[in-house]
Protein backbone atom coordinates (compact mmCIF):
# COMPACT_ATOMS: atom_id res chain seq x y z
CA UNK A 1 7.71 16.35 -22.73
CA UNK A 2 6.56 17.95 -19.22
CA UNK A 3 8.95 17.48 -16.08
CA UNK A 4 6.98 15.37 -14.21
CA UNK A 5 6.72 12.65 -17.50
CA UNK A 6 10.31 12.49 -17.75
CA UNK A 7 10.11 11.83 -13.79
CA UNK A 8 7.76 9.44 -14.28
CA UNK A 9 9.67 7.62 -16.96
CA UNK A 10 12.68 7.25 -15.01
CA UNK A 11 11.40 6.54 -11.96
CA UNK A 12 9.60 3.69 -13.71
CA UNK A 13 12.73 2.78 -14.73
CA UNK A 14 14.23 2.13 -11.83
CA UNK A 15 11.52 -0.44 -10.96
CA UNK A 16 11.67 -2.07 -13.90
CA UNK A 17 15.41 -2.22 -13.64
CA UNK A 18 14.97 -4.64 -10.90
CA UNK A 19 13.94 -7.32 -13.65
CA UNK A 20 16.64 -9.64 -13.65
CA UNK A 21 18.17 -8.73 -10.18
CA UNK A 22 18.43 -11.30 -7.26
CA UNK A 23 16.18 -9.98 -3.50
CA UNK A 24 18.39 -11.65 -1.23
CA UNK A 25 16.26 -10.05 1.50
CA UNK A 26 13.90 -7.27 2.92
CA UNK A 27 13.59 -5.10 5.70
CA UNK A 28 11.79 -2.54 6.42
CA UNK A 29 9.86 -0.13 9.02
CA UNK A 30 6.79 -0.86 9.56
CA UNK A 31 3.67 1.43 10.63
CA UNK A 32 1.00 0.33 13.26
CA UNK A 33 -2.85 0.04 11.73
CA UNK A 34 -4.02 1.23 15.15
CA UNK A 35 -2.67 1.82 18.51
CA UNK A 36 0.14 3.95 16.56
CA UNK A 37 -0.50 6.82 18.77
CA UNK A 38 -2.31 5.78 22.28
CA UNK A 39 -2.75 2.31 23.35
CA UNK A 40 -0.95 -1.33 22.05
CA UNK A 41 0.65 -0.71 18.12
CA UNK A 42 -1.40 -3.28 16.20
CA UNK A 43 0.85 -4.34 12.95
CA UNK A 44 -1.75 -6.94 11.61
CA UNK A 45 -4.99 -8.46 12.00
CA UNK A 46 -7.92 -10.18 10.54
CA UNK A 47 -8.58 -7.32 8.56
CA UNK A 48 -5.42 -6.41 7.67
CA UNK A 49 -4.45 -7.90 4.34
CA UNK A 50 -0.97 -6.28 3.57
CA UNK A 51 2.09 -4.55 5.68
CA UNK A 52 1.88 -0.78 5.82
CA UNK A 53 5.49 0.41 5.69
CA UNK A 54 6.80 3.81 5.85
CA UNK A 55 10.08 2.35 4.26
CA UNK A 56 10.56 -0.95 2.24
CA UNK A 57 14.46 -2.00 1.45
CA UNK A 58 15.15 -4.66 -1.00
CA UNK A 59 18.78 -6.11 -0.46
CA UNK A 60 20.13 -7.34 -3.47
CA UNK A 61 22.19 -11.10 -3.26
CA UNK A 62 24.95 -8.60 -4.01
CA UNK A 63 24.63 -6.66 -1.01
CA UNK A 64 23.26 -3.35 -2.99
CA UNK A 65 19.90 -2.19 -1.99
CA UNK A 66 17.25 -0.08 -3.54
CA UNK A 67 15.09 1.92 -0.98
CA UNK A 68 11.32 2.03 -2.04
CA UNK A 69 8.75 5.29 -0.02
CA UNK A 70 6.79 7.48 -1.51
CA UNK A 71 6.70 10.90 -2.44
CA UNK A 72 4.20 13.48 -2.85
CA UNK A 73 2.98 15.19 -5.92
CA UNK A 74 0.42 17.92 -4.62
CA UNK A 75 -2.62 16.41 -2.91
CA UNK A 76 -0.98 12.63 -3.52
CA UNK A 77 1.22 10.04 -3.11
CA UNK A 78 3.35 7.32 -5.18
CA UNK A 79 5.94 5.21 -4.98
CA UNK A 80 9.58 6.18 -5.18
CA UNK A 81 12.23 4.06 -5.59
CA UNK A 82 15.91 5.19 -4.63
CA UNK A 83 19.79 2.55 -5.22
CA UNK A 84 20.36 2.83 -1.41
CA UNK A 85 19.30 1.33 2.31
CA UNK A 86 17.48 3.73 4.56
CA UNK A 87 16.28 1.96 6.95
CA UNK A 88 18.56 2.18 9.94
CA UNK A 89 18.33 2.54 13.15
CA UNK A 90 16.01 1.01 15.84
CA UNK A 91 14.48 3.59 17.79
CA UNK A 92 11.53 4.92 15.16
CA UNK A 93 9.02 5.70 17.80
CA UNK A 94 5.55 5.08 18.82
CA UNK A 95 3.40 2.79 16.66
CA UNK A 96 6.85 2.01 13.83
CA UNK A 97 9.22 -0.81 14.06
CA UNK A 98 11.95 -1.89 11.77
CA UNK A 99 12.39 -5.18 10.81
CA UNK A 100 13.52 -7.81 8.80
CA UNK A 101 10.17 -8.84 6.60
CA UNK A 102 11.22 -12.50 5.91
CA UNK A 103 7.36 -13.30 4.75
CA UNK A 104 8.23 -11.10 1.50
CA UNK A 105 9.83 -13.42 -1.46
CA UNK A 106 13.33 -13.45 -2.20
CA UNK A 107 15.00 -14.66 -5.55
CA UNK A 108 15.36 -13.77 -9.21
CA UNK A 109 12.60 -10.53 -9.69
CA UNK A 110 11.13 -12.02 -13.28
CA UNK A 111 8.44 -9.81 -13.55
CA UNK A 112 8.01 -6.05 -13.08
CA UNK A 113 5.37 -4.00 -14.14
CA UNK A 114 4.51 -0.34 -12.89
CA UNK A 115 0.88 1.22 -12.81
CA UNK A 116 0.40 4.84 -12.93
CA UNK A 117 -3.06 6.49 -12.07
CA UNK A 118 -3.05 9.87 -14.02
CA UNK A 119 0.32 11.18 -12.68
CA UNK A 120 1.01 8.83 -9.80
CA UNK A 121 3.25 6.24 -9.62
CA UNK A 122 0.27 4.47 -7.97
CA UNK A 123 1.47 0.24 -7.83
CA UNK A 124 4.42 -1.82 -8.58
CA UNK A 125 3.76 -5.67 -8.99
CA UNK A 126 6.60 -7.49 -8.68
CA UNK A 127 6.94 -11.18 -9.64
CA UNK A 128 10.06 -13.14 -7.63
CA UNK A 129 10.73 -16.46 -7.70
CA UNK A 130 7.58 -17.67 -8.73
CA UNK A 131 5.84 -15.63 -6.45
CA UNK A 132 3.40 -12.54 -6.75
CA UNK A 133 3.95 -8.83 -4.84
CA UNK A 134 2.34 -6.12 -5.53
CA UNK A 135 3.32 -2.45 -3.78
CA UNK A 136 0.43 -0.28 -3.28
CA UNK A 137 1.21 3.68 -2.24
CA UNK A 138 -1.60 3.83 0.92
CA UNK A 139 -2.65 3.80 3.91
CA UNK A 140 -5.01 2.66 6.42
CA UNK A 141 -7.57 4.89 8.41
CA UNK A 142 -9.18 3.80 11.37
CA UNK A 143 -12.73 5.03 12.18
CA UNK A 144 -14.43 5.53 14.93
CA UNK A 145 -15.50 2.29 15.28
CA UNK A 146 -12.44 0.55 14.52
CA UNK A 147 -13.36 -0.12 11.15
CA UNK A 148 -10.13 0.33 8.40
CA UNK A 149 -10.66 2.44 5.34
CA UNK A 150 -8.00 1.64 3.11
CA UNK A 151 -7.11 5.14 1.52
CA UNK A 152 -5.21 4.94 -2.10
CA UNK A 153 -2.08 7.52 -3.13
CA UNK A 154 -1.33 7.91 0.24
CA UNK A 155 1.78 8.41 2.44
CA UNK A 156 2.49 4.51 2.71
CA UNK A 157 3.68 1.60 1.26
CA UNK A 158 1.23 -1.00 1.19
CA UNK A 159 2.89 -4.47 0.44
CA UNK A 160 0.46 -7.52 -0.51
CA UNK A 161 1.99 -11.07 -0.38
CA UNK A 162 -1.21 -11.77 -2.01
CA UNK A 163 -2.41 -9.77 -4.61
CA UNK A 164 -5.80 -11.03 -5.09
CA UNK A 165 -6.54 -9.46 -2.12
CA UNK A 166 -6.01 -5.63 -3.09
CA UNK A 167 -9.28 -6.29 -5.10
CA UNK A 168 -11.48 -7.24 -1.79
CA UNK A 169 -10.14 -4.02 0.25
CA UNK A 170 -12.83 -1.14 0.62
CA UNK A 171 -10.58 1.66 -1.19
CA UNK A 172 -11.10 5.52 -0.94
CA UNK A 173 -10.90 6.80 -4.00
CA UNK A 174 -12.11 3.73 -6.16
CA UNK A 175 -9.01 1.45 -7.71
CA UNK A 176 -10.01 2.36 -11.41
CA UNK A 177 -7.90 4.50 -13.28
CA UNK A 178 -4.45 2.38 -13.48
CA UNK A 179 -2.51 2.24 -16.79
CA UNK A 180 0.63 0.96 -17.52
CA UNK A 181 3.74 2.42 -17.38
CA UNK A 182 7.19 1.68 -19.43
């Protein structure tokens, strides 16, 4: 089996082990859609329809934490899940803030199922308490006009409360090619 398979399979793994586990809570740093670099940070919007993250911590009711970013597997990005808090600190700079992200479900995770799109860990939808979330690695892009693109195996995490809505974004490449992972 090639090297990046077995990575695959266990980093799958570690989502999936979630199944079963208790989110007490979630915090995270978030990255500004515009203003990030000149002007007001703008976090959300009309036309935002998910948190862009550059870090995503899920706190366990048992005070563990796994620490979900992305990493890069030559032009791309998916999701990477790691047993540990990372985000600390306060001071992350122009157009990122960390904080708690109480709007994100906490309670028994019943449902996990990862998405790979060829060799990307591309999605993770998560099912907790009842309630649907669905991890997208992404990012926004800003034209000139203002207008966001919503760019796929990118350098963020994209987190939708709502995952009906993933399917109404204007994605660069297409959201075709998923299949199931684990």
């Amino acid at each position: 089996m090639p090297m990046i398979e077995n990575w695959l399979r266990d980093q799958a793994a570690v989502f999936l082990a979630l199944r079963g586990r208790v989110v007490g809570s979630w915090q995270g740093v978030e990255m500004a859609v515009r203003g990030g670099d000149e002007g007001e940070p703008e976090y959300e919007g009309p036309d935002v329809p998910c948190l862009q993250l550059l870090l995503l911590d899920a706190v366990m009711a048992d005070g563990a934490a796994v620490s979900i970013d992305t990493y890069q597997n030559d032009c791309y990005f998916g999701l990477w899940a790691k047993p540990q808090a990372r985000c600390e600190g306060d001071d992350w700079g122009r157009g990122y803030r960390r904080r708690a992200l109480t709007e994100l479900p906490t309670g028994p995770v019943e449902e996990v199922s990862v998405y790979l799109d060829g060799e990307i860990l591309a999605e993770v939808s998560l099912r907790i308490a009842g309630r649907e979330l669905l991890l997208v690695a992404g990012e926004s892009d800003e034209d000139w006009s203002g207008e966001l693109t919503w760019r796929r195996l990118d350098e963020s995490v994209l987190v939708f409360t709502d995952p009906e809505a993933v399917a109404k974004v204007r994605w660069v490449p297409d959201r075709e090619r998923l299949h199931r992972a684990g």
